[in-house]
PDB file of N, CA and C in Angstrom:
ATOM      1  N   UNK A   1       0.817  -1.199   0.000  1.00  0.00           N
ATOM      2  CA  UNK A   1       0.000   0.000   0.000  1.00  0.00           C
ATOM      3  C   UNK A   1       0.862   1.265   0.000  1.00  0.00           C
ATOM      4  N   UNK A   2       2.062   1.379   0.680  1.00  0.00           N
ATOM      5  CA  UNK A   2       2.667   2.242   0.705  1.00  0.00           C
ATOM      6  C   UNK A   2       3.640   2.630  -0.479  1.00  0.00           C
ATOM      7  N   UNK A   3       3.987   1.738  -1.281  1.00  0.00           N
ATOM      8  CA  UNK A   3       4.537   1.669  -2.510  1.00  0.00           C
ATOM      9  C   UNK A   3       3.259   2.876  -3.291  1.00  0.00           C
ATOM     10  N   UNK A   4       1.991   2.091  -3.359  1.00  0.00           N
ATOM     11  CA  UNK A   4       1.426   2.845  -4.419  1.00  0.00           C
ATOM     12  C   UNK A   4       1.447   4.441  -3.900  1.00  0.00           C
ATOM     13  N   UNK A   5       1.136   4.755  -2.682  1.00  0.00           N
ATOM     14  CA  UNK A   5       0.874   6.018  -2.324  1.00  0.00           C
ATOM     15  C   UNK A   5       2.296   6.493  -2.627  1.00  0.00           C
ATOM     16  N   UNK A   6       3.353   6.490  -2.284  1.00  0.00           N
ATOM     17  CA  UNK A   6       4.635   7.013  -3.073  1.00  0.00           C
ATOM     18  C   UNK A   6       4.471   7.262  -4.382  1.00  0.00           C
ATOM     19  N   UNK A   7       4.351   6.042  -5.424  1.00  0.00           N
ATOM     20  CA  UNK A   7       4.154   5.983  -6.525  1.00  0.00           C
ATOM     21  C   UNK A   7       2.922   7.122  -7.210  1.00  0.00           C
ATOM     22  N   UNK A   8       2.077   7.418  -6.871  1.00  0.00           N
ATOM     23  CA  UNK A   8       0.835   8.010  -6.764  1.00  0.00           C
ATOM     24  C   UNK A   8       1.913   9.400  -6.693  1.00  0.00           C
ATOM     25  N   UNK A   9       2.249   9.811  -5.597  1.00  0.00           N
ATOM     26  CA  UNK A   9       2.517  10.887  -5.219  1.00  0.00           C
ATOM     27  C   UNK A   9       4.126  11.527  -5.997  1.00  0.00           C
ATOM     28  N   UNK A  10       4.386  10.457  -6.262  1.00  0.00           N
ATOM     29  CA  UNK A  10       5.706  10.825  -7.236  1.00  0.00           C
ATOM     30  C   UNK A  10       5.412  11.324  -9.502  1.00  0.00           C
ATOM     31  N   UNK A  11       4.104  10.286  -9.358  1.00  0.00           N
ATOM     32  CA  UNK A  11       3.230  10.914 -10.700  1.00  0.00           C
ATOM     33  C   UNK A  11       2.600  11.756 -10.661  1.00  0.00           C
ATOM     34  N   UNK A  12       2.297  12.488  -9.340  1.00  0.00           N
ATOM     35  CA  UNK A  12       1.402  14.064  -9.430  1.00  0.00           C
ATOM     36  C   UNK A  12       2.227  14.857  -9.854  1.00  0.00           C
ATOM     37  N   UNK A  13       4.099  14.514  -9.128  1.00  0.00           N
ATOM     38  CA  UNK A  13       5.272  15.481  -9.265  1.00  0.00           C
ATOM     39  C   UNK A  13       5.630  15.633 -10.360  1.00  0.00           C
ATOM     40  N   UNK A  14       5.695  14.282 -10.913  1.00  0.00           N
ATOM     41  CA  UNK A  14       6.673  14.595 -12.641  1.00  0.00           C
ATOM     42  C   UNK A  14       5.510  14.708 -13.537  1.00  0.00           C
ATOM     43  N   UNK A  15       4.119  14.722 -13.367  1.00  0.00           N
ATOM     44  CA  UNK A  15       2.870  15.095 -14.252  1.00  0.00           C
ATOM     45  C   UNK A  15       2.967  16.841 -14.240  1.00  0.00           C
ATOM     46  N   UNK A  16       3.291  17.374 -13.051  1.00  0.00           N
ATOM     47  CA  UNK A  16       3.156  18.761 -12.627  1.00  0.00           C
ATOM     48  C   UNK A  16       4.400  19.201 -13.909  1.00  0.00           C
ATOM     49  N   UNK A  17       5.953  18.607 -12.936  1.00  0.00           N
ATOM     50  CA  UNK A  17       6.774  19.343 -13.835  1.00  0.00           C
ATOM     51  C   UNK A  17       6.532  19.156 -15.674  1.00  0.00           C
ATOM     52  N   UNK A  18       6.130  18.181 -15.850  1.00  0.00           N
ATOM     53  CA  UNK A  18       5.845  18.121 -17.629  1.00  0.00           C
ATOM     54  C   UNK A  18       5.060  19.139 -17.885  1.00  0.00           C
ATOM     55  N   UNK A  19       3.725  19.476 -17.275  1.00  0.00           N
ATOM     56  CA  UNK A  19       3.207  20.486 -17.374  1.00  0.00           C
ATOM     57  C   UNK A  19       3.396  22.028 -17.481  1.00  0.00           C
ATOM     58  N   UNK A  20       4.266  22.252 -16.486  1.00  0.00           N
ATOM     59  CA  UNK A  20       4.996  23.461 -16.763  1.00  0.00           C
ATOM     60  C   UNK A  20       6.157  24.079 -17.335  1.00  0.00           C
ATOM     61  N   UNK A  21       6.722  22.962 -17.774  1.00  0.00           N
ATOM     62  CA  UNK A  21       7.735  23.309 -18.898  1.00  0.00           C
ATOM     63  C   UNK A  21       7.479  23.210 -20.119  1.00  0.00           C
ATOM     64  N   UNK A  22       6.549  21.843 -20.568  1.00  0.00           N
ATOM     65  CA  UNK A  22       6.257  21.663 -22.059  1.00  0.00           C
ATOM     66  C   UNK A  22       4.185  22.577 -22.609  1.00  0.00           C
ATOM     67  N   UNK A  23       4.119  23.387 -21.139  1.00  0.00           N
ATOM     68  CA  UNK A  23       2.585  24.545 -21.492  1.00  0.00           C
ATOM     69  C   UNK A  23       3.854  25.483 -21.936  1.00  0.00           C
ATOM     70  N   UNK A  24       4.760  25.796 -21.657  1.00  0.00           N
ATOM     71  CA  UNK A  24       5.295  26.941 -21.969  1.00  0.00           C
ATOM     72  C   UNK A  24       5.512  27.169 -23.875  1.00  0.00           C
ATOM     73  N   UNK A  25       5.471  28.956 -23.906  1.00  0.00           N
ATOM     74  CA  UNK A  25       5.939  28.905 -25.626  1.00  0.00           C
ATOM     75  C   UNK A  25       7.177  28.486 -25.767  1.00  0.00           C
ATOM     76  N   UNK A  26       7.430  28.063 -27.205  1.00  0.00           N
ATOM     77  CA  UNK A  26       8.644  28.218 -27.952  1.00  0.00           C
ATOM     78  C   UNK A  26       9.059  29.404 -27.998  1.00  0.00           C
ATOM     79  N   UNK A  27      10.068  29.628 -27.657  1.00  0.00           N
ATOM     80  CA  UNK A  27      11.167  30.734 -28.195  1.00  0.00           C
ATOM     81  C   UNK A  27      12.000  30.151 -29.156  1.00  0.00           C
ATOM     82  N   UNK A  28      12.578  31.549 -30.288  1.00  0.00           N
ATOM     83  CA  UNK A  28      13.589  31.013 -31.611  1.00  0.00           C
ATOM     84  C   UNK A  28      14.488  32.089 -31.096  1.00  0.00           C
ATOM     85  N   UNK A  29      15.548  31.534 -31.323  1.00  0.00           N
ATOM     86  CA  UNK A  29      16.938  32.119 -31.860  1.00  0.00           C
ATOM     87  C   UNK A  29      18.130  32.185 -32.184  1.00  0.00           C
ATOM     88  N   UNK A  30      18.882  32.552 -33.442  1.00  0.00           N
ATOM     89  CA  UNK A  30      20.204  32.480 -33.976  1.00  0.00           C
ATOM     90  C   UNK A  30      21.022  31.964 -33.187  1.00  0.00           C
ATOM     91  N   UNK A  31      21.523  30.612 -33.405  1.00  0.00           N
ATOM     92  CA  UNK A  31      22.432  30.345 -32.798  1.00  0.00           C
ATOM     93  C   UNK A  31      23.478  29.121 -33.062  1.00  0.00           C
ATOM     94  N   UNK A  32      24.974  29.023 -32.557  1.00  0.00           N
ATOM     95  CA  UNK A  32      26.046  28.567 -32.690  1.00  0.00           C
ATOM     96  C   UNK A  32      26.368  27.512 -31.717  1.00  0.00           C
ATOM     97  N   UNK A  33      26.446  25.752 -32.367  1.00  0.00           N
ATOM     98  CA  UNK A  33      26.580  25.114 -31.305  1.00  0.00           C
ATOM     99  C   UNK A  33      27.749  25.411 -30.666  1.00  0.00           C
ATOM    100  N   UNK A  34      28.295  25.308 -29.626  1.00  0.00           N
ATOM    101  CA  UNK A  34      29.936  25.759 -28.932  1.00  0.00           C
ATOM    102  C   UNK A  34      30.106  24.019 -28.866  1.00  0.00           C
ATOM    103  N   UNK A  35      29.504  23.668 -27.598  1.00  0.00           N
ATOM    104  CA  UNK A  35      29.853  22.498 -26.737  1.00  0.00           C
ATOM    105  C   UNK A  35      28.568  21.560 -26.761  1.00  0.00           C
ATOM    106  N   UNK A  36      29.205  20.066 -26.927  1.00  0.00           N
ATOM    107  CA  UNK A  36      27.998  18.927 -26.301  1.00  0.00           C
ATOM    108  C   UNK A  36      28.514  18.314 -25.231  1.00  0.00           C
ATOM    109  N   UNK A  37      27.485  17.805 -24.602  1.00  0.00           N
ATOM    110  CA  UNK A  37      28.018  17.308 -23.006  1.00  0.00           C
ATOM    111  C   UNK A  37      27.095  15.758 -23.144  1.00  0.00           C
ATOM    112  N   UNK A  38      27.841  15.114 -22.461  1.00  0.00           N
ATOM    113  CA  UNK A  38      26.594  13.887 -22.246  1.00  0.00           C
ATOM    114  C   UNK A  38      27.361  13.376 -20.766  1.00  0.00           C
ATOM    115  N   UNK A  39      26.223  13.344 -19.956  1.00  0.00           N
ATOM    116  CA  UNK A  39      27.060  12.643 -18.694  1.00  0.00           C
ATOM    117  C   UNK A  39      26.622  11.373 -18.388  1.00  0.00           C
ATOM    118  N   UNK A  40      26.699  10.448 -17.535  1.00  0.00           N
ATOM    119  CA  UNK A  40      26.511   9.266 -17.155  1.00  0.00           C
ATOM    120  C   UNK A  40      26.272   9.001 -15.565  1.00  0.00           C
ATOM    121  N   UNK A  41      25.524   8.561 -14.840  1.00  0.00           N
ATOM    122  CA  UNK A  41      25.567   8.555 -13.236  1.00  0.00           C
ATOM    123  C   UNK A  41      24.591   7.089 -13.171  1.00  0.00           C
ATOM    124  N   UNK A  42      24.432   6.273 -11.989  1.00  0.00           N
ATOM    125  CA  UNK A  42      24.100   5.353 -11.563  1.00  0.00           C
ATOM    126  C   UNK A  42      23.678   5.746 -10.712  1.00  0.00           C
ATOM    127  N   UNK A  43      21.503   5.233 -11.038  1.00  0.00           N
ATOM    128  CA  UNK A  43      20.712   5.328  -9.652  1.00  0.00           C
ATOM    129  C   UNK A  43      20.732   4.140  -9.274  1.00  0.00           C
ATOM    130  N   UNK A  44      20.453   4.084  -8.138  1.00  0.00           N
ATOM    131  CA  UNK A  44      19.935   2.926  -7.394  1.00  0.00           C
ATOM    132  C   UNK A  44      20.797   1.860  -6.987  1.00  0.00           C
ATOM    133  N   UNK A  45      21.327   1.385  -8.051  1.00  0.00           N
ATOM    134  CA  UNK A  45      22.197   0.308  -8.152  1.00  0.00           C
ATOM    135  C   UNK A  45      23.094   0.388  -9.458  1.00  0.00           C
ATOM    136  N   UNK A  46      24.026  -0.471  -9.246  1.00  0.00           N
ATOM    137  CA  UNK A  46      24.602  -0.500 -10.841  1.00  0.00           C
ATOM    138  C   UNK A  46      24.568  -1.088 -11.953  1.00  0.00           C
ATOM    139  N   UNK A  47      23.301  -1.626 -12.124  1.00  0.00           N
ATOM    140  CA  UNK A  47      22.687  -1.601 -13.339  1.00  0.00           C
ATOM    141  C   UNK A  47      21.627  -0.721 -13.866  1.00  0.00           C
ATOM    142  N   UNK A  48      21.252   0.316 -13.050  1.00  0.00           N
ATOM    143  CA  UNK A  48      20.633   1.152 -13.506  1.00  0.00           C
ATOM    144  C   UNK A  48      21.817   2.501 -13.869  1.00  0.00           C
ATOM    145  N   UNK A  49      21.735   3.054 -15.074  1.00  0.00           N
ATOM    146  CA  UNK A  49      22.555   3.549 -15.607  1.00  0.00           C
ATOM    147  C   UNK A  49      21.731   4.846 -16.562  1.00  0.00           C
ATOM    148  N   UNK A  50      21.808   5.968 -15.858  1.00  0.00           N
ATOM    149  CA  UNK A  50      21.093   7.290 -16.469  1.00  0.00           C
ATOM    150  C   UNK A  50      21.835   7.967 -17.519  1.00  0.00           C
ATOM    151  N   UNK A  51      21.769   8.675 -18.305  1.00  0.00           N
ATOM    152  CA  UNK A  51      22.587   9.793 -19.452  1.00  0.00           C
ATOM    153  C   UNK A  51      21.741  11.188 -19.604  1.00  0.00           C
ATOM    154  N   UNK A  52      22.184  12.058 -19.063  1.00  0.00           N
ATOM    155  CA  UNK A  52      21.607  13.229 -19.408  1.00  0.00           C
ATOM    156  C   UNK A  52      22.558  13.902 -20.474  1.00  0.00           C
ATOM    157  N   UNK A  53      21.910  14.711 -21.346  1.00  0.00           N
ATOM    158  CA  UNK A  53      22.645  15.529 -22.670  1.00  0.00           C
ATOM    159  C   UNK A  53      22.676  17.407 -22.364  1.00  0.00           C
ATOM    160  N   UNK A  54      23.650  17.876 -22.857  1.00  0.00           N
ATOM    161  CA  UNK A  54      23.476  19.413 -22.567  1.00  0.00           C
ATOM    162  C   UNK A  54      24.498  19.857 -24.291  1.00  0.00           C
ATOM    163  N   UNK A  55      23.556  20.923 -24.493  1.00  0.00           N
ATOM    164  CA  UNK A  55      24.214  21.281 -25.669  1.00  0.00           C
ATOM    165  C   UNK A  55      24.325  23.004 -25.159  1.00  0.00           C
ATOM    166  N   UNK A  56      25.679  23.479 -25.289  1.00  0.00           N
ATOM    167  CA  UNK A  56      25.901  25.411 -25.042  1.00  0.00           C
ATOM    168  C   UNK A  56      26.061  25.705 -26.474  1.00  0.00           C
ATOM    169  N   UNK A  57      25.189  26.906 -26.674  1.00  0.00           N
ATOM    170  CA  UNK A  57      25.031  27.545 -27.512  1.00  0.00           C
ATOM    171  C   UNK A  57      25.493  28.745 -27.690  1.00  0.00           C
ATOM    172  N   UNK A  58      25.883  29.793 -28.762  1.00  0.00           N
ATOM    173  CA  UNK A  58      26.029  30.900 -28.654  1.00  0.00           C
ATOM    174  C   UNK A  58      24.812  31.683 -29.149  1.00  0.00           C
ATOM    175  N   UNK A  59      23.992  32.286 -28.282  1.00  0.00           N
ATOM    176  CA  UNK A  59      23.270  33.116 -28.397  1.00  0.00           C
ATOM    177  C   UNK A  59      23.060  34.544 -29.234  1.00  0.00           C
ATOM    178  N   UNK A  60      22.779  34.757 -30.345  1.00  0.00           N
ATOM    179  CA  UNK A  60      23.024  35.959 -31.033  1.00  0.00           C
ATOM    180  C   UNK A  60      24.020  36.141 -31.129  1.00  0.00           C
ATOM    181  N   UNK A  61      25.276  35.979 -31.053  1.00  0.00           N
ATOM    182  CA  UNK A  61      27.081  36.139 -30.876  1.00  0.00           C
ATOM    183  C   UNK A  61      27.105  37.022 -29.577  1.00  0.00           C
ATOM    184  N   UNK A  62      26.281  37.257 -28.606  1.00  0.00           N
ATOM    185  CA  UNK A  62      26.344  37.680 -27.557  1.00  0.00           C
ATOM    186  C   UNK A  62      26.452  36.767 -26.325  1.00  0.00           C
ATOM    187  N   UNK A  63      25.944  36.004 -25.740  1.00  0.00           N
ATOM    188  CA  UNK A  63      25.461  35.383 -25.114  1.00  0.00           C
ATOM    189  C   UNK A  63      25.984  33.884 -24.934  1.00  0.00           C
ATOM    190  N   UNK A  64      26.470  33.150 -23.906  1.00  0.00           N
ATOM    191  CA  UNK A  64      26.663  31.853 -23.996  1.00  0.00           C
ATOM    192  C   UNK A  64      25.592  31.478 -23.253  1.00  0.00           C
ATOM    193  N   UNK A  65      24.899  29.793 -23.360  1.00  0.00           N
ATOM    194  CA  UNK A  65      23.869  29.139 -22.571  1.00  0.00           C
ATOM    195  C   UNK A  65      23.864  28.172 -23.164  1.00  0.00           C
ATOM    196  N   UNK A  66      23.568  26.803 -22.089  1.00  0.00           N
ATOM    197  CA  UNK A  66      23.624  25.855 -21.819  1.00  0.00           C
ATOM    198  C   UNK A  66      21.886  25.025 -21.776  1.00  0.00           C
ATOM    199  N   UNK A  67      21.585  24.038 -22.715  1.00  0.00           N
ATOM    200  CA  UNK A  67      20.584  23.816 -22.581  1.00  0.00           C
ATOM    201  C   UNK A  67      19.800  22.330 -22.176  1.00  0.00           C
ATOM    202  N   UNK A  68      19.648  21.382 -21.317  1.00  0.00           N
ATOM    203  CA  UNK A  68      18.988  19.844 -21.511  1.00  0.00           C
ATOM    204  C   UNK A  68      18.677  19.720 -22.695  1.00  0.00           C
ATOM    205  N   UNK A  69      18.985  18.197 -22.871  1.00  0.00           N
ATOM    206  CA  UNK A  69      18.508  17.828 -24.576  1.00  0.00           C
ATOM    207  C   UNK A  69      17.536  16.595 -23.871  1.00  0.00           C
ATOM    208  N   UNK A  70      16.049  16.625 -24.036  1.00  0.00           N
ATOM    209  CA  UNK A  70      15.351  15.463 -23.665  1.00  0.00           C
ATOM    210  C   UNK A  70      15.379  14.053 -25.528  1.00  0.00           C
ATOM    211  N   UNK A  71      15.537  14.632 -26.168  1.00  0.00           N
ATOM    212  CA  UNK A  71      15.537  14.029 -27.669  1.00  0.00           C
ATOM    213  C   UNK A  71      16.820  13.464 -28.079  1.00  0.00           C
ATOM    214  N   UNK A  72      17.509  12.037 -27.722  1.00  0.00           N
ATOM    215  CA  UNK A  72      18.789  11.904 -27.705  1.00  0.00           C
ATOM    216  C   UNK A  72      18.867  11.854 -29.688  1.00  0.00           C
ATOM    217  N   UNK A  73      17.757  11.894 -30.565  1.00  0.00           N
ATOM    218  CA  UNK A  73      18.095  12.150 -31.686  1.00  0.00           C
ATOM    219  C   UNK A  73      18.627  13.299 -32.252  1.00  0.00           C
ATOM    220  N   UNK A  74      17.993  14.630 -31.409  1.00  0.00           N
ATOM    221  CA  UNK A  74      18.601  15.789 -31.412  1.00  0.00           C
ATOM    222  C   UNK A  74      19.900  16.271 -31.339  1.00  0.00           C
ATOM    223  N   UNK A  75      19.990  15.631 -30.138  1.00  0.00           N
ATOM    224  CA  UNK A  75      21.353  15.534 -29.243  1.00  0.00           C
ATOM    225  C   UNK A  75      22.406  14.986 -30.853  1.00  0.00           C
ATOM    226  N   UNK A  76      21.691  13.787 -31.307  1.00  0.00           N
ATOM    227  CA  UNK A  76      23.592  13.050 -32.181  1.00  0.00           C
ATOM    228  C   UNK A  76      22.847  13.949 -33.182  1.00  0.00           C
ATOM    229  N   UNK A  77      22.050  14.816 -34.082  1.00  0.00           N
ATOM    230  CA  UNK A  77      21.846  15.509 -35.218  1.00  0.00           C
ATOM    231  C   UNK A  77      22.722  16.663 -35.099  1.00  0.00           C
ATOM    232  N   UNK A  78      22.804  17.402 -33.746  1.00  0.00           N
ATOM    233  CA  UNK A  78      23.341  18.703 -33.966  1.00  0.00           C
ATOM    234  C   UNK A  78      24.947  18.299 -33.828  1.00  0.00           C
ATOM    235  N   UNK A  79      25.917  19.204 -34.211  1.00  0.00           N
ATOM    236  CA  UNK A  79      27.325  19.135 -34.634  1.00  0.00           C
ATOM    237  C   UNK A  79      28.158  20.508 -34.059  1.00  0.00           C
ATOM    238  N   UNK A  80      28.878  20.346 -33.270  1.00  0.00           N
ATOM    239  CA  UNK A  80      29.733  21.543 -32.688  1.00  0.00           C
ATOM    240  C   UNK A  80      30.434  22.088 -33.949  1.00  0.00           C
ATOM    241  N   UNK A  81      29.468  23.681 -33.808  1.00  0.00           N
ATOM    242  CA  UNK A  81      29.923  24.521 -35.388  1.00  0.00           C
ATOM    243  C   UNK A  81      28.694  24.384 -35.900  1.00  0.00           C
ATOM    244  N   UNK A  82      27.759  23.807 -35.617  1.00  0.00           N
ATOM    245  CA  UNK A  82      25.922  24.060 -36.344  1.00  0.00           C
ATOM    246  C   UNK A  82      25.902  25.246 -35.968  1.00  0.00           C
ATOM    247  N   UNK A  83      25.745  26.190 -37.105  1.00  0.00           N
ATOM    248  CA  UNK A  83      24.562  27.370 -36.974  1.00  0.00           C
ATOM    249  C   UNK A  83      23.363  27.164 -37.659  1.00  0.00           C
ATOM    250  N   UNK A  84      22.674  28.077 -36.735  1.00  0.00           N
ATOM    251  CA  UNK A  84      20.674  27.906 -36.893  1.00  0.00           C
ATOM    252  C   UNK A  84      20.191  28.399 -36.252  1.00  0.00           C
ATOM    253  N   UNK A  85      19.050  27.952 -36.317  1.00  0.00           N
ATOM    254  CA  UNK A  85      17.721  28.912 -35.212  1.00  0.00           C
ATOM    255  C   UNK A  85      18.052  27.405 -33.900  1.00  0.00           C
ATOM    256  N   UNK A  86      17.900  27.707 -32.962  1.00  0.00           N
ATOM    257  CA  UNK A  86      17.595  27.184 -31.502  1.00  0.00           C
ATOM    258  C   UNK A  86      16.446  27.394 -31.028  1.00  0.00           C
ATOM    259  N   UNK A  87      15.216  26.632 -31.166  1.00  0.00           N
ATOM    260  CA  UNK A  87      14.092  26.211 -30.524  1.00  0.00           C
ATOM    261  C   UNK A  87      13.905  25.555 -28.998  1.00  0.00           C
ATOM    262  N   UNK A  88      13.600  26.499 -27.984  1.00  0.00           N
ATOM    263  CA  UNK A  88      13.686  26.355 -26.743  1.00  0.00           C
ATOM    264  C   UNK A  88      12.109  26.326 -26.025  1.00  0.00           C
ATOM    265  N   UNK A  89      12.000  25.840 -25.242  1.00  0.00           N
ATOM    266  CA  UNK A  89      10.294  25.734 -24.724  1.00  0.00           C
ATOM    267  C   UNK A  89      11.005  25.613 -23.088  1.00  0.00           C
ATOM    268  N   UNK A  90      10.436  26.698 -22.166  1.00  0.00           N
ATOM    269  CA  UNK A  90      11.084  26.675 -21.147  1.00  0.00           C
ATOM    270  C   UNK A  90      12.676  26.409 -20.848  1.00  0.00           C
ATOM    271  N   UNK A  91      13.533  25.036 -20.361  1.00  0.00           N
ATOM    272  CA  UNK A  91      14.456  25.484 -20.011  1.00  0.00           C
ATOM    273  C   UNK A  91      15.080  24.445 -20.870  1.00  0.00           C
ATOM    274  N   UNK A  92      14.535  23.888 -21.644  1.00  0.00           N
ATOM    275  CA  UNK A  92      15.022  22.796 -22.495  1.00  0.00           C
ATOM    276  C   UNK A  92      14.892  23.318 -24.078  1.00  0.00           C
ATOM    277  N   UNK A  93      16.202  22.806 -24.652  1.00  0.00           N
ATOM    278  CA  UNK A  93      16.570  22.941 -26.327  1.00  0.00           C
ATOM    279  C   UNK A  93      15.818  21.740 -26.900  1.00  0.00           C
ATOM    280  N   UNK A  94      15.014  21.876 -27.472  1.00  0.00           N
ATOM    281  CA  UNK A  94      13.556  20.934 -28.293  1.00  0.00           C
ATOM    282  C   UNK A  94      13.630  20.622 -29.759  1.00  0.00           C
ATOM    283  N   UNK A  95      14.536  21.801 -30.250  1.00  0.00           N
ATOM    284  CA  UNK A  95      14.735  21.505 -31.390  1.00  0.00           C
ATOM    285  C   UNK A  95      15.937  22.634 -32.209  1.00  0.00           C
ATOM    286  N   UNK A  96      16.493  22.392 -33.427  1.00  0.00           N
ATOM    287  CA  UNK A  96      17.617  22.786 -34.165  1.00  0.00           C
ATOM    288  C   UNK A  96      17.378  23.365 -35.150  1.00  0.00           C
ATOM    289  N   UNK A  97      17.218  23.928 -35.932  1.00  0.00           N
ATOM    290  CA  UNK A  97      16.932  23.859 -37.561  1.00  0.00           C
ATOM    291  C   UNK A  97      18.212  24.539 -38.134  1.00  0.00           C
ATOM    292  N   UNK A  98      19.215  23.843 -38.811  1.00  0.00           N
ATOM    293  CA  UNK A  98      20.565  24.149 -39.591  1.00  0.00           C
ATOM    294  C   UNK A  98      20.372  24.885 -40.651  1.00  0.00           C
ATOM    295  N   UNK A  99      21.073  26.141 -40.950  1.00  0.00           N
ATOM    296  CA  UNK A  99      21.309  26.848 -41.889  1.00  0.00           C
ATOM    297  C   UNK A  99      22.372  26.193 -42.759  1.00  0.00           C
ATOM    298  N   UNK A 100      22.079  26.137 -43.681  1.00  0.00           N
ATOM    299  CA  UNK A 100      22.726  25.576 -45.015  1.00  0.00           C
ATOM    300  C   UNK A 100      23.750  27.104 -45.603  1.00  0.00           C
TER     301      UNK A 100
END
């Protein structure tokens, strides 16, 4: 019983956060991949094995920032030295579109 009420109460949390990052608009803008990151950490035990992705961008040629990649297709499409528009929805990079 206590499993589910955790469980229960841990899907209100990550239902909430999906909600408020992916209600948010898209923002576009010009930008220069710099850096990709991919890290690696072990929950629980060691066969559970996580990878989070971060791609830094140059912002208008002003600006450096760092963004989560939830789309690991995204993540291997873009190329350090892609310029393009940077499609952002809250605090996550969602999408790329390469200038030719």
């Amino acid at each position: 019983m206590e499993t589910i009420i955790i469980f229960f109460i841990i899907s209100i949390i990550v239902a909430s956060i999906a909600f408020v990052n992916f209600s948010k608009p898209e923002e576009r803008f010009n930008a220069q991949v710099i850096k990709k990151e991919e890290d690696s950490f072990k929950v629980m035990s060691a066969s559970n094995k996580v990878t989070s992705y971060k791609i830094t961008l140059s912002r208008n040629e002003s600006q450096i920032v760092t963004f989560p990649v939830l789309n690991y297709q995204l993540y291997e499409r873009v190329k350090v030295g892609d310029l393009g528009t940077a499609i952002i929805r809250g605090e996550r990079l969602v999408g790329f579109e390469k200038r030719n």
